[in-house]
Protein backbone atom coordinates (compact mmCIF):
# COMPACT_ATOMS: atom_id res chain seq x y z
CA UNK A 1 0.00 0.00 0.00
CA UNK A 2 1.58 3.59 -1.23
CA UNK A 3 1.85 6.41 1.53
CA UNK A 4 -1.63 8.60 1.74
CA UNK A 5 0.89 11.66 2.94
CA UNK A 6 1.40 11.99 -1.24
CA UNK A 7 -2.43 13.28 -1.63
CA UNK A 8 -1.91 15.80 1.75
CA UNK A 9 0.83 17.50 0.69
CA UNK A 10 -0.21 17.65 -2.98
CA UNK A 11 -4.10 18.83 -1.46
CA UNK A 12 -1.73 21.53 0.97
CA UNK A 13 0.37 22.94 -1.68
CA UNK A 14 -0.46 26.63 -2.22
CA UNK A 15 -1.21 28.68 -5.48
CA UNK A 16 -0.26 31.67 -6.59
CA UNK A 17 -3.13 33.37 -5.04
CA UNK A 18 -2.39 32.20 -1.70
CA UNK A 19 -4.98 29.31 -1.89
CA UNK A 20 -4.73 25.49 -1.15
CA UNK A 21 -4.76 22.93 -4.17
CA UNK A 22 -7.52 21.85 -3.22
CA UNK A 23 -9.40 25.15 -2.36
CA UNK A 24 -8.51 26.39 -5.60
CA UNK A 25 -10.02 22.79 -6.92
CA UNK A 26 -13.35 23.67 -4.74
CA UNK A 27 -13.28 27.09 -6.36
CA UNK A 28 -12.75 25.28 -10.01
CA UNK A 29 -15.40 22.91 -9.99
CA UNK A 30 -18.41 25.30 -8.33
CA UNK A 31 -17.58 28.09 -10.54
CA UNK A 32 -17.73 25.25 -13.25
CA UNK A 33 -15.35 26.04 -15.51
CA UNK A 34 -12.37 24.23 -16.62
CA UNK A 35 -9.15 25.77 -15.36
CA UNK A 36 -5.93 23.82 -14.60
CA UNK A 37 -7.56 20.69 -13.88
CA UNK A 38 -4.05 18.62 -12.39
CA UNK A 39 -5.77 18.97 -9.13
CA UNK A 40 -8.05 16.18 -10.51
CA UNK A 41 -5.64 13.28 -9.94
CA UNK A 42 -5.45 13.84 -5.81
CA UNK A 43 -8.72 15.39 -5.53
CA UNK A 44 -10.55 12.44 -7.42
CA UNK A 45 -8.25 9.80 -7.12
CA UNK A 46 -8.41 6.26 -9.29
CA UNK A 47 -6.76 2.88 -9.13
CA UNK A 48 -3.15 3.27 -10.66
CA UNK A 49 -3.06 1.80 -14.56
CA UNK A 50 -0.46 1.16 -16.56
CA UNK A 51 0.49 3.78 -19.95
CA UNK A 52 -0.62 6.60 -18.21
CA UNK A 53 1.30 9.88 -16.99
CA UNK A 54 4.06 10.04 -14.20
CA UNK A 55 1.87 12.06 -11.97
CA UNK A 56 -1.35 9.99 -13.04
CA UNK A 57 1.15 6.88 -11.92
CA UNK A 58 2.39 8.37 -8.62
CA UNK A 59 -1.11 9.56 -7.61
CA UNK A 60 -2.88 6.42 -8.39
CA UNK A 61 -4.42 4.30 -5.97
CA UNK A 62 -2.76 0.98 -5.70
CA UNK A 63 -5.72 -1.17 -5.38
CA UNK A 64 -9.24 -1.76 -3.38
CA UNK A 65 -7.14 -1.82 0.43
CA UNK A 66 -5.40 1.54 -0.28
CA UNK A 67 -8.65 2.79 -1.45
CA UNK A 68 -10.30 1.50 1.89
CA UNK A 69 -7.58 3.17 3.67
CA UNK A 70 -7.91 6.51 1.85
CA UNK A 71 -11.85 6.89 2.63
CA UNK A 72 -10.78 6.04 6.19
CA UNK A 73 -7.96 8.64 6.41
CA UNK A 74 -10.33 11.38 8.51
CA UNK A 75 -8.53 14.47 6.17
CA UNK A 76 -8.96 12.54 2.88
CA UNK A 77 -12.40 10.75 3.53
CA UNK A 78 -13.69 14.77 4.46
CA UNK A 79 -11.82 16.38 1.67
CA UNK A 80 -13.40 13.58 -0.98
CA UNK A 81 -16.87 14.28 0.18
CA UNK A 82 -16.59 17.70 0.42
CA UNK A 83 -15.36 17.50 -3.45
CA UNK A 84 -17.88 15.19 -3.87
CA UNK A 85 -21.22 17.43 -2.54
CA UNK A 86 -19.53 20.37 -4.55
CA UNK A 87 -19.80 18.91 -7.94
CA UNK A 88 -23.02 16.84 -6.80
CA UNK A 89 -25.14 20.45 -6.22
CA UNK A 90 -23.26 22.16 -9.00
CA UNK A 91 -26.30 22.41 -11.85
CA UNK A 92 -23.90 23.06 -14.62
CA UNK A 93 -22.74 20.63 -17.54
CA UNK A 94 -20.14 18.08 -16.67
CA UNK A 95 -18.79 19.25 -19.85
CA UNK A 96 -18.62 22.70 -18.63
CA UNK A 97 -16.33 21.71 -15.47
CA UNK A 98 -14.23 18.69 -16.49
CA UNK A 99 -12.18 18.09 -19.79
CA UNK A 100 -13.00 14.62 -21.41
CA UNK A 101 -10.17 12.90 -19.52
CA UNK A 102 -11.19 14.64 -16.79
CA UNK A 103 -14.31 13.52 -16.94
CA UNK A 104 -12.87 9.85 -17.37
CA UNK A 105 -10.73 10.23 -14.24
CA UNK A 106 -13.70 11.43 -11.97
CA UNK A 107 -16.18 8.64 -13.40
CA UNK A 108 -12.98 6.21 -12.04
CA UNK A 109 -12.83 7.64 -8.72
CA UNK A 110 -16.56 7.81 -8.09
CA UNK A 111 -16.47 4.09 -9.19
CA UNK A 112 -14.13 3.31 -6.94
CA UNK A 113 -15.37 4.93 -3.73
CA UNK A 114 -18.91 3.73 -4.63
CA UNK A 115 -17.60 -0.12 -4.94
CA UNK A 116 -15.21 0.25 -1.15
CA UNK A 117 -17.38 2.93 0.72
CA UNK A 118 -21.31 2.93 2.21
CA UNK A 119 -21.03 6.49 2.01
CA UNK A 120 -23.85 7.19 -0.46
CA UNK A 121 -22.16 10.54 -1.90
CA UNK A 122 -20.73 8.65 -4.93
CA UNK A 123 -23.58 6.97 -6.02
CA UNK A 124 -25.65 10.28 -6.15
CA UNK A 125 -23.36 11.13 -8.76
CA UNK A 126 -23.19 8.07 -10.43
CA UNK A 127 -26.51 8.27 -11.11
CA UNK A 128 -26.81 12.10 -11.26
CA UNK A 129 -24.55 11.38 -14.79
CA UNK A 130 -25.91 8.07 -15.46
CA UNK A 131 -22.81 6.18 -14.83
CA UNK A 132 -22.50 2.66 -14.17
């Protein structure tokens, strides 16, 4: 199992403006509209694959039990949901707020949590999009 800290400190890092990551990712996706979008990979996190990215590779989740340990991590279990409820009462195209790989990469992550987690966040969405 890889070391949570990785999504923390990428979450913690600050922007230009002063901001968090992942404020400036909260920001992004209720504003709904696409902007930098690298957040994506350690806001919305997916099982590690093979061919993609560096980054996509070192922020991957490295199966089901690092996923279960992720959504029990008290920081990264809030900081998911909190995501997660943002983009769930966000009325705007998914289109409008996520590129298509973006897109891809959330569909992954809400997937994922859905399949490890009783919290019923992620299958709001699923469903909000029609994802199965």
């Amino acid at each position: 199992m890889g070391d949570l800290q990785r999504f923390i400190t990428a979450q913690d890092g600050k922007t230009i403006h002063g901001n968090t990551l992942y404020e400036q990712a909260l920001i992004e996706i209720k504003e709904g509209k696409l902007g930098f979008e690298c957040w994506i990979r350690y806001v919305y996190p997916q099982l590690k694959r093979s061919g993609t990215s560096p980054l996509t590779q070192f922020y991957g989740i490295n199966g089901r039990e690092e996923a279960k340990a992720y959504i029990e991590h008290p920081i990264l279990r809030e900081r998911l949901i909190a995501a997660t409820q943002v983009l769930l009462d966000n009325d705007k195209p998914l289109d409008c707020i996520f590129s298509n790989l973006g897109r891809l990469k959330l569909r992954s992550c809400m997937l994922l949590f859905a399949s490890i987690s009783d919290e019923p966040i992620f299958k709001k969405v699923i469903t909000k999009y029609g994802w199965k």
